[in-house]
Protein backbone atom coordinates (compact mmCIF):
# COMPACT_ATOMS: atom_id res chain seq x y z
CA UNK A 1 -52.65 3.87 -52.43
CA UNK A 2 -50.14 5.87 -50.65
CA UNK A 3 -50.76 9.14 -48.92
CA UNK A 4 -48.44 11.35 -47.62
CA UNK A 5 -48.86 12.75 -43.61
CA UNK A 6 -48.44 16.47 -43.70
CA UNK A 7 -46.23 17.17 -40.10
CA UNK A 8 -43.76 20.03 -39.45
CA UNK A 9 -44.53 22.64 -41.53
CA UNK A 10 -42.55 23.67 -44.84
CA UNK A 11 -41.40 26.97 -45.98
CA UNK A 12 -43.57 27.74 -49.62
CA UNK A 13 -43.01 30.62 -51.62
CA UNK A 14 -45.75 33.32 -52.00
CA UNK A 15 -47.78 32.53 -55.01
CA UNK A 16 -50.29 34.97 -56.42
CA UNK A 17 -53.21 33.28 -57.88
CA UNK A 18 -55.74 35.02 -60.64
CA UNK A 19 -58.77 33.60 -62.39
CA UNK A 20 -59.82 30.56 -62.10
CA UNK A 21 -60.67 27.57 -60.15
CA UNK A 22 -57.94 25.70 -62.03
CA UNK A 23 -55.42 28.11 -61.20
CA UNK A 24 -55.87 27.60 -57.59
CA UNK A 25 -55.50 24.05 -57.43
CA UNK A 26 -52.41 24.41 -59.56
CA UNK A 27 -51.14 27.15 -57.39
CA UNK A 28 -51.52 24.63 -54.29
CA UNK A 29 -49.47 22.69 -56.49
CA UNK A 30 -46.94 25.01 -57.13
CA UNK A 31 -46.60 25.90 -53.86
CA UNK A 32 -45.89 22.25 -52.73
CA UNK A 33 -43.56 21.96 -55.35
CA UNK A 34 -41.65 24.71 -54.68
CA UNK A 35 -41.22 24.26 -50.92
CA UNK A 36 -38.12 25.24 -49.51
CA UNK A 37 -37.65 27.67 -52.50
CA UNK A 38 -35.97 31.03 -50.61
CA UNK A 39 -37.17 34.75 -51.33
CA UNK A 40 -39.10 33.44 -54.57
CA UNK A 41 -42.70 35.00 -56.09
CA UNK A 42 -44.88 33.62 -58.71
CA UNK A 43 -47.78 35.36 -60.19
CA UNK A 44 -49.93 32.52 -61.71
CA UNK A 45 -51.59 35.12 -64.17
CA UNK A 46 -54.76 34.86 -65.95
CA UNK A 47 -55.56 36.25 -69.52
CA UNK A 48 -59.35 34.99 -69.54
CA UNK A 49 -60.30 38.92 -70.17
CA UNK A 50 -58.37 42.41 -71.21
CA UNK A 51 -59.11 42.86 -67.69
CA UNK A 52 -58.18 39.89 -66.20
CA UNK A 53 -54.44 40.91 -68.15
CA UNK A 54 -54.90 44.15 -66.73
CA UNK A 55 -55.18 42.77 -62.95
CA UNK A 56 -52.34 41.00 -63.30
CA UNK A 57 -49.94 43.41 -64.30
CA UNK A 58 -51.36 44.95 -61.68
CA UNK A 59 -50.60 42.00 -59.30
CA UNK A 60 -47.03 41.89 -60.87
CA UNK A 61 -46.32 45.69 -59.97
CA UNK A 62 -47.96 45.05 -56.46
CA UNK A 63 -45.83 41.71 -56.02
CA UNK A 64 -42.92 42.97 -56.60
CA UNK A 65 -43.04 46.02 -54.71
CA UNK A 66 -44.04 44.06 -51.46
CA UNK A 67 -40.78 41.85 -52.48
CA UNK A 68 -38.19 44.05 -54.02
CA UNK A 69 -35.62 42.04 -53.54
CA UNK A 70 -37.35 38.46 -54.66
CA UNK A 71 -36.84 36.46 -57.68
CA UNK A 72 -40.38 37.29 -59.11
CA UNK A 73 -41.33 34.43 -62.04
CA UNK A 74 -44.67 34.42 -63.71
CA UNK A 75 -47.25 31.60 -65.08
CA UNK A 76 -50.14 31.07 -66.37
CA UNK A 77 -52.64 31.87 -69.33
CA UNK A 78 -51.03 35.53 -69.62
CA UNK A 79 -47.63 33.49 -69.25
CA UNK A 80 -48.48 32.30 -72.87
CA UNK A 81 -50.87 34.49 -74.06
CA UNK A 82 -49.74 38.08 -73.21
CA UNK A 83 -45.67 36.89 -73.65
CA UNK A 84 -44.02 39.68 -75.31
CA UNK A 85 -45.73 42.33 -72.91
CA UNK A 86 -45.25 40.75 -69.51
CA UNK A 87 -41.95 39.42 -70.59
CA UNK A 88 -40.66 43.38 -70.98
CA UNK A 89 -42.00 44.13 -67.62
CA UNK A 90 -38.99 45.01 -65.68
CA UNK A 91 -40.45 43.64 -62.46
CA UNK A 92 -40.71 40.03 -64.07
CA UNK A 93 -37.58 37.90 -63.40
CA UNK A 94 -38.88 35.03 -65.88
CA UNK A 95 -41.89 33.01 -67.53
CA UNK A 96 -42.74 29.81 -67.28
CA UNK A 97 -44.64 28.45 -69.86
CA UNK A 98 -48.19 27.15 -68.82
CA UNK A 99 -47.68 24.00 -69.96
CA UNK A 100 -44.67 23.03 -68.27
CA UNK A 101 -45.98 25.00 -64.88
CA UNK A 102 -46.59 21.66 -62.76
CA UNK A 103 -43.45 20.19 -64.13
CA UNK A 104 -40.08 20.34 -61.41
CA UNK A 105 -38.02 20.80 -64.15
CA UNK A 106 -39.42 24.26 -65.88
CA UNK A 107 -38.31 25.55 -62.11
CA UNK A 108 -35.13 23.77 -61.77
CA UNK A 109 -36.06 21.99 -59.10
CA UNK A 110 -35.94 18.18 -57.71
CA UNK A 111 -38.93 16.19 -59.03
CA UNK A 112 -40.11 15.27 -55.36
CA UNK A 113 -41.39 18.39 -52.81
CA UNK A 114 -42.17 17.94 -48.97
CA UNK A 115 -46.12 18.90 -49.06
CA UNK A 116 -46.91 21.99 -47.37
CA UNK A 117 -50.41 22.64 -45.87
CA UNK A 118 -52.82 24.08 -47.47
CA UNK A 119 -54.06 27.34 -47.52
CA UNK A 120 -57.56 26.34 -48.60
CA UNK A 121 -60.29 24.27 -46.54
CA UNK A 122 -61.74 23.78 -49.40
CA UNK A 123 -59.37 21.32 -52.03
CA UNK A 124 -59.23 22.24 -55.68
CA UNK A 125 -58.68 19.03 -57.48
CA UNK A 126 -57.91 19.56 -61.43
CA UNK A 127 -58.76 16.55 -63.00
CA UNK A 128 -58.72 18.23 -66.61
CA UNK A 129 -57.09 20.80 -68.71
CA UNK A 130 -57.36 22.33 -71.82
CA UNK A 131 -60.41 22.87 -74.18
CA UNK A 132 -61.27 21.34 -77.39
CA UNK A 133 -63.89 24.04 -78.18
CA UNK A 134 -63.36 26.92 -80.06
CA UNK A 135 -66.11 29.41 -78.57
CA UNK A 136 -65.44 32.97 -80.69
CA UNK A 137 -64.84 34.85 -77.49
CA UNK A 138 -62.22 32.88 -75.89
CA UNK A 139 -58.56 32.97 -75.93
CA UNK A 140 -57.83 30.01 -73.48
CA UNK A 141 -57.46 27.49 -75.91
CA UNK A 142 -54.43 28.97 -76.49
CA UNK A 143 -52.63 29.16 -73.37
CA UNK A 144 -53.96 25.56 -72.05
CA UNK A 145 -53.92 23.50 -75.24
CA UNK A 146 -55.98 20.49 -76.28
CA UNK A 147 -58.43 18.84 -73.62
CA UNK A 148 -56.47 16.45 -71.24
CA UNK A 149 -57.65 14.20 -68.42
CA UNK A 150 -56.17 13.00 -65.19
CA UNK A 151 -56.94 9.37 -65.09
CA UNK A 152 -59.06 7.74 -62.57
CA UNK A 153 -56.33 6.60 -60.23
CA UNK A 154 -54.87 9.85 -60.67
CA UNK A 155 -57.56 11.41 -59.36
CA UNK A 156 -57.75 9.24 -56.67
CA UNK A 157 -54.31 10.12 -55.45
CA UNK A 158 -54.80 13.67 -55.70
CA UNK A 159 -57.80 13.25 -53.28
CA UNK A 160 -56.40 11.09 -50.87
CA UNK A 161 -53.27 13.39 -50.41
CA UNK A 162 -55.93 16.58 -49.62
CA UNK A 163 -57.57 14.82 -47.54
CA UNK A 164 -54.67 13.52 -45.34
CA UNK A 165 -53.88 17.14 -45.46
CA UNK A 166 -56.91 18.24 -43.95
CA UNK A 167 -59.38 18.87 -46.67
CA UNK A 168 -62.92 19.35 -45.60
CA UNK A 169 -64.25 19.23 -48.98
CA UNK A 170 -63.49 18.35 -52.54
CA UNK A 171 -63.78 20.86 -55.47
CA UNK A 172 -63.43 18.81 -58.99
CA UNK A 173 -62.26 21.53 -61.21
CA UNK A 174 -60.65 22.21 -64.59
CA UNK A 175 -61.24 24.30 -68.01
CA UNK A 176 -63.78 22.35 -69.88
CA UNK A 177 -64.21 19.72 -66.75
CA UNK A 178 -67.82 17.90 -68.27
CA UNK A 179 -64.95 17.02 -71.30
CA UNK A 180 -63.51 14.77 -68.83
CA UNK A 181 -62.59 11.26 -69.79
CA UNK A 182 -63.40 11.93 -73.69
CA UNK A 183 -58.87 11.33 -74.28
CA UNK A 184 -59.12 8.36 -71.62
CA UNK A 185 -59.93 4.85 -73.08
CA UNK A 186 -63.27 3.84 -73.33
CA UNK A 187 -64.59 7.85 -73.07
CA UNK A 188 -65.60 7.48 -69.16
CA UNK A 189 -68.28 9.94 -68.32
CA UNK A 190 -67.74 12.38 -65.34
CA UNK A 191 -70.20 11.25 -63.22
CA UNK A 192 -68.27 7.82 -63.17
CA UNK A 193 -65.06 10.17 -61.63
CA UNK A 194 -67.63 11.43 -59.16
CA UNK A 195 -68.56 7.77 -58.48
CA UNK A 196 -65.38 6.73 -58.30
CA UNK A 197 -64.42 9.59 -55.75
CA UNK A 198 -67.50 8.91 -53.90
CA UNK A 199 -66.75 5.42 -53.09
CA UNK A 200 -62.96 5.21 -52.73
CA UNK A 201 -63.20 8.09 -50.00
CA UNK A 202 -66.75 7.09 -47.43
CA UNK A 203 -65.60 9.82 -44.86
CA UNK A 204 -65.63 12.58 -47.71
CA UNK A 205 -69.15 14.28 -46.56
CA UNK A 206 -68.59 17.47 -49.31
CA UNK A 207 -68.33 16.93 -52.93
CA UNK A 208 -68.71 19.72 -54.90
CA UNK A 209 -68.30 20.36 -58.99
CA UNK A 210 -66.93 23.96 -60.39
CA UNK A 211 -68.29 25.53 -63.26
CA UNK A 212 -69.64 23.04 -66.01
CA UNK A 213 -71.41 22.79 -69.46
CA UNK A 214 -74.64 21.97 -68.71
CA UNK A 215 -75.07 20.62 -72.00
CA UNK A 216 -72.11 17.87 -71.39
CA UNK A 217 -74.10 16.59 -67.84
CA UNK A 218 -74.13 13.07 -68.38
CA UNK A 219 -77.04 11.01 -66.57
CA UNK A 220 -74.93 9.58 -63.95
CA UNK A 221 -74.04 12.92 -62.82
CA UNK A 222 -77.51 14.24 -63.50
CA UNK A 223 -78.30 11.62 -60.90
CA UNK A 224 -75.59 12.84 -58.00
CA UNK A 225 -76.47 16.08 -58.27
CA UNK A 226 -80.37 15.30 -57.71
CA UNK A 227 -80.04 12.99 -55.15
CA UNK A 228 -76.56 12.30 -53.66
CA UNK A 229 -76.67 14.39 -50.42
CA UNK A 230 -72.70 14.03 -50.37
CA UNK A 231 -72.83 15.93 -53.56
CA UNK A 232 -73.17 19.45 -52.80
CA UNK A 233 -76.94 21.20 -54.10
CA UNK A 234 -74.86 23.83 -56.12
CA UNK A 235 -74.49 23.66 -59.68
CA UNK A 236 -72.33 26.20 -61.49
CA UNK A 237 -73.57 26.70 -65.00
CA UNK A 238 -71.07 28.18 -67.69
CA UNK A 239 -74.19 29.65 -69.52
CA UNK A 240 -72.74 33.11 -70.97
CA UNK A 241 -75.98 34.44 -72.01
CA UNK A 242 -79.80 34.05 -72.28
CA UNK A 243 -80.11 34.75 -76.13
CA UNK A 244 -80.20 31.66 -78.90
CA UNK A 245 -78.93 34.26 -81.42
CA UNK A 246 -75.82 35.32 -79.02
CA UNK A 247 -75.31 31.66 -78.13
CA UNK A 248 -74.80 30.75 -81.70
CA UNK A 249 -72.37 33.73 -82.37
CA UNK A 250 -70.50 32.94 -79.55
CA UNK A 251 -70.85 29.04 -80.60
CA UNK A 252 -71.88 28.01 -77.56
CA UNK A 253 -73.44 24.31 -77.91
CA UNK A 254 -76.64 25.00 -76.24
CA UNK A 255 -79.80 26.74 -76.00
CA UNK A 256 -81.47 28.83 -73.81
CA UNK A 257 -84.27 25.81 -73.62
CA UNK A 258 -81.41 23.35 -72.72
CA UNK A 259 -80.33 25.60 -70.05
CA UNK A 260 -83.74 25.69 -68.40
CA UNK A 261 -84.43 22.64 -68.90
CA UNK A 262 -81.71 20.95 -67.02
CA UNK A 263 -82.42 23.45 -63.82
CA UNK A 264 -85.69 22.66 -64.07
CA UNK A 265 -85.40 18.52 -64.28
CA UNK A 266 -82.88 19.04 -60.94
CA UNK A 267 -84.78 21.57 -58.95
CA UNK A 268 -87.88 18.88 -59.25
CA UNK A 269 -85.96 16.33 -57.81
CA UNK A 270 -83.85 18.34 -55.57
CA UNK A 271 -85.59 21.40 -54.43
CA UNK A 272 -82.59 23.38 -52.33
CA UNK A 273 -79.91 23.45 -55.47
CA UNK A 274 -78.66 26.72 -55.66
CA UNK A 275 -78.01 27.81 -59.53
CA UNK A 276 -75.04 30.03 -60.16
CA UNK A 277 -73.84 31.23 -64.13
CA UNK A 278 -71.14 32.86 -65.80
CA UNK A 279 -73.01 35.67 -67.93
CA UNK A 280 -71.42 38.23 -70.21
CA UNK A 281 -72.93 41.48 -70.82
CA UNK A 282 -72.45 43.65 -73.94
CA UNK A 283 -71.35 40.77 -76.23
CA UNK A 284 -70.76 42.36 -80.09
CA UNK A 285 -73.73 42.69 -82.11
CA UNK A 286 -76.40 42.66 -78.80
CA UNK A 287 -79.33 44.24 -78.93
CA UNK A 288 -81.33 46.05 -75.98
CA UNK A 289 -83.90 42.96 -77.09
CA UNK A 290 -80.75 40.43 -76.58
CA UNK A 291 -79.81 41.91 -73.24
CA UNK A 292 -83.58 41.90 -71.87
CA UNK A 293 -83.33 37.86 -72.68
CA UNK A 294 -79.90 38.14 -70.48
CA UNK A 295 -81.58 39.73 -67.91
CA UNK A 296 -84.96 38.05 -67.47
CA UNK A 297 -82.71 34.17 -67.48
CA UNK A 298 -81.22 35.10 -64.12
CA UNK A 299 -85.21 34.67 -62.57
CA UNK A 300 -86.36 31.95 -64.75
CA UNK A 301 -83.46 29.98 -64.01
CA UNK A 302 -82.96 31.57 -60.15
CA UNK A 303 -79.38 32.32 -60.55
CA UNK A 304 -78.00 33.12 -57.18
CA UNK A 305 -74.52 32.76 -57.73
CA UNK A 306 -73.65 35.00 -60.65
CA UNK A 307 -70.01 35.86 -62.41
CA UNK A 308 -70.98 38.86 -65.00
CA UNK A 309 -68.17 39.54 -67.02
CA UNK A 310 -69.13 42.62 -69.42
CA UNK A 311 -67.45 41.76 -72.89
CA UNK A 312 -63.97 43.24 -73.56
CA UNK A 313 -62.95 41.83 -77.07
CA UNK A 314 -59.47 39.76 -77.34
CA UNK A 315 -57.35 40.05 -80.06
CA UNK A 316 -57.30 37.00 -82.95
CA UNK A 317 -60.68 35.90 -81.64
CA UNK A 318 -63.10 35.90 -84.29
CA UNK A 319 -65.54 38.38 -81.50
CA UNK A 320 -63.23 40.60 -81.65
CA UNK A 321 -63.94 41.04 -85.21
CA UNK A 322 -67.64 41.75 -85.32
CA UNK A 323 -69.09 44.77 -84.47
CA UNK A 324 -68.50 45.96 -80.80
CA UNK A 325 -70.77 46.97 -78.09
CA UNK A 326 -70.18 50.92 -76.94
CA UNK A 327 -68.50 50.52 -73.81
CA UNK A 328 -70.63 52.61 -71.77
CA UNK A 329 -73.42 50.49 -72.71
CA UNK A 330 -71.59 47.48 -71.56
CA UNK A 331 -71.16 48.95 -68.46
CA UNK A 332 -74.82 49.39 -67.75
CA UNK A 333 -75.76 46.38 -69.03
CA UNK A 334 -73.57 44.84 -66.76
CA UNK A 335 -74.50 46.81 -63.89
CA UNK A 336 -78.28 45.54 -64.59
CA UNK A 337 -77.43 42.30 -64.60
CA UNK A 338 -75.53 42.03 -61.09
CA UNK A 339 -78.63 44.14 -59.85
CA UNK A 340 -80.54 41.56 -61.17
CA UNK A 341 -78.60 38.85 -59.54
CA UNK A 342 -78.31 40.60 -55.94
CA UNK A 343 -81.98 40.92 -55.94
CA UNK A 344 -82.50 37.38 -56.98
CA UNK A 345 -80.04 36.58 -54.23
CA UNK A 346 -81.28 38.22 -51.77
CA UNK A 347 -84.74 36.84 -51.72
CA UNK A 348 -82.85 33.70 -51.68
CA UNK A 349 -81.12 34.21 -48.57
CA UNK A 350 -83.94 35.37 -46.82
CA UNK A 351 -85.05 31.20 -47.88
CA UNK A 352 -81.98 30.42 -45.88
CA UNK A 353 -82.96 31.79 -42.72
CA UNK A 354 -84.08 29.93 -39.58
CA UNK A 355 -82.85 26.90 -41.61
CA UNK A 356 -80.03 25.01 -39.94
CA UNK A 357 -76.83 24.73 -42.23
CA UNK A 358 -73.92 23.02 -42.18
CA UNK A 359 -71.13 24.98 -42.51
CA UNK A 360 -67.72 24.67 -43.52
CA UNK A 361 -65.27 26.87 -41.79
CA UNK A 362 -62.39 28.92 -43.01
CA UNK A 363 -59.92 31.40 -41.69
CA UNK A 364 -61.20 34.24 -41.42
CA UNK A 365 -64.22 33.68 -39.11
CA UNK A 366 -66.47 32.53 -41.98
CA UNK A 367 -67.60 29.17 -44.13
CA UNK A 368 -69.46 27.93 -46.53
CA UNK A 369 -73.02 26.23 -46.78
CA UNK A 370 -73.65 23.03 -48.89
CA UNK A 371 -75.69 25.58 -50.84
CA UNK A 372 -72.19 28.07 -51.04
CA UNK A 373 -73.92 30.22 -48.94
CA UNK A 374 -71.45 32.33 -47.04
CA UNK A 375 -71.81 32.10 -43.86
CA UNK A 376 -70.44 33.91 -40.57
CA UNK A 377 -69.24 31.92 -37.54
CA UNK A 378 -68.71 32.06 -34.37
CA UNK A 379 -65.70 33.65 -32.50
CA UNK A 380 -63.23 30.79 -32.27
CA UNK A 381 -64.92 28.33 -34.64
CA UNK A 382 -62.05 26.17 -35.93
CA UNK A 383 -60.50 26.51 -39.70
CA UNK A 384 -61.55 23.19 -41.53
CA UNK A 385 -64.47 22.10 -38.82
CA UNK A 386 -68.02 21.76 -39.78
CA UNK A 387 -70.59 23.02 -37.86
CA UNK A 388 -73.94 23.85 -37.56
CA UNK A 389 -75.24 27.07 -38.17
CA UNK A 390 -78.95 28.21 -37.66
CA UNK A 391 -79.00 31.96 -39.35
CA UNK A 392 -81.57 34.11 -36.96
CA UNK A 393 -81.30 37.06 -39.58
CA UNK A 394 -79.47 38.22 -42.62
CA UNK A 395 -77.48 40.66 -41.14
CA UNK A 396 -75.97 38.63 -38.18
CA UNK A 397 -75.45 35.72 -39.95
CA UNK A 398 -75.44 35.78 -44.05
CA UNK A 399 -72.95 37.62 -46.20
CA UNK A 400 -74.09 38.87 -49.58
């Protein structure tokens, strides 16, 4: 396939990324696409939460103050979502529809970009989009559409151009990314993509998944996570709470039980997977009983990468029409839970020590483990190298 040599470097425009994983990789995108582009900003918003809309307005007002006199465009789920308001912003110059965001010609530009390195170490590969589900919570159906895969030799490309970039490791990423392949012919599973990945590229050392549905883990994946060392031991569960009765109002499509199960199955064949979760606290209609089941997951399950997200209702969501949490309650709750986790975490680290690690380094002086343990390098340790790190103590050497 053909890859593309990144040389003298290219002038990008700033681009402001919120949320998720996804809208990283599609900000790299945008970035490359846009190269060249003079005194432009684009806010590639999120709308996942009332706060997530909240933070970027905020980014917006922030942007355009730092750039008063750039053209100032804005994508995104908030883009779509939160139209009207961000729309009568007067520091917003124009939307641009998610949809169309990775399409030249939404931006009026020529279909073909000079690549521009990449601000990440780490690449952010979005081989899907979209979600099929309809989870009562959720409004991101609406600003990403149906479910949509990147084909296999799409993929492929994608990879090979990060790499020849510079990439030290590969992040598969995208809304619903275990829905992969169901809209491709013959309904491939994802741990064929990983496969496929795997063997096309033998001098990619760091594979690593973003957050998934554990109940979607097909067997061939089941079987890279276990034992395919170039498969990093982290597994990012989107699990949203530790109560059956929550699950089903929130029509989630598994279990507590399926939830332990699966960690359980790995951590027998792979002992040093690290377990992280998205978790929200204060979902409508939970009960001090409910939350206690939230809470006591995050040890059975040894969560030590955990996203809490305390409940903030959206409007035309069917959660937003049951009865509501009081929000001081979802506060605390919250506030448990992330105690919860640290403590869970710390004990964790404290595994970590005296252990040699390899670690990934980026910019600022720091990496990342296989485990996504953050890790702090030495002075002069080179962006994008991998090195080996032996942590002597948690202070000197591992960042909570």
């Amino acid at each position: 396939m053909g890859r593309v040599r990144v040389n003298a470097p290219v002038k990008a425009p700033e681009v402001v990324s919120l949320g998720c994983r996804l809208n990283i990789s599609e900000s790299e995108r945008i970035r490359a696409m846009l190269a060249g582009e003079d005194n432009l900003v684009v806010v590639n918003s999120c709308a996942v939460t009332s706060e997530a809309v909240r933070q970027t307005r905020q980014a917006i007002r922030k942007a355009r103050k730092a750039n008063p006199d750039a053209r100032l465009l804005v994508t995104g789920c908030a883009a779509d979502i939160e139209r009207e308001q961000l729309a009568a912003m007067p520091e917003v110059d124009g939307l641009i529809a998610n949809e169309t965001k990775l399409d030249p010609r939404a931006w009026n530009v020529p279909a073909s970009a000079p690549p521009v390195p990449a601000l990440h170490t780490r690449a952010f590969v979005a081989v899907q989009n979209g979600c099929d589900h309809a989870c009562t919570f959720c409004v991101i159906p609406q600003g990403r559409g149906k479910s949509r895969s990147l084909t296999v030799p799409e993929v492929l490309r994608e990879v090979g151009t990060h790499l020849d970039a510079g990439a030290g490791e590969v992040v598969l990423t995208g809304v619903d990314v275990t829905s992969w392949g169901h809209d491709l012919p013959g309904s491939p599973s994802l741990g064929s993509l990983v496969r496929a990945v795997l063997d096309a590229f033998p001098a990619l050392t760091r594979i690593r998944m973003s957050s998934i549905d554990g109940i979607e883990v097909d067997e061939e994946l089941f079987e890279l996570f276990a034992s395919e060392k170039r498969v990093m031991p982290h597994i990012h569960l989107s699990l949203q709470h530790g109560n059956d009765l929550i699950l089903k109002r929130m029509k989630r499509r598994h279990l507590r039980a399926d939830a332990v199960e699966l960690v359980q199955r790995l951590k027998w064949q792979r002992p040093d997977i690290a377990v992280g979760a998205d978790l929200i606290a204060g979902f409508p209609t939970e009960t001090e009983e409910h939350h206690a089941e939230n809470l006591s997951i995050i040890r059975e399950l040894d969560i030590v990468h955990g996203h809490i997200f305390p409940y903030s209702p959206r409007p035309g969501t069917p959660a937003a029409r049951m009865p509501q949490v009081e929000r001081g309650t979802i506060k605390r709750r919250a506030a448990e839970l992330r105690a919860e986790v640290a403590k869970v975490r710390a004990e964790w680290l404290a595994t970590l020590v005296d252990k040699p690690l390899e670690v990934l380094a980026e910019r600022d002086g720091t990496g990342y483990s296989p485990e996504f343990a953050r890790v702090k390098l030495p002075e002069g340790t080179k962006r994008g190298s991998i090195v080996s790190v032996t942590p002597k103590t948690l202070e000197d050497n591992l960042l909570s």
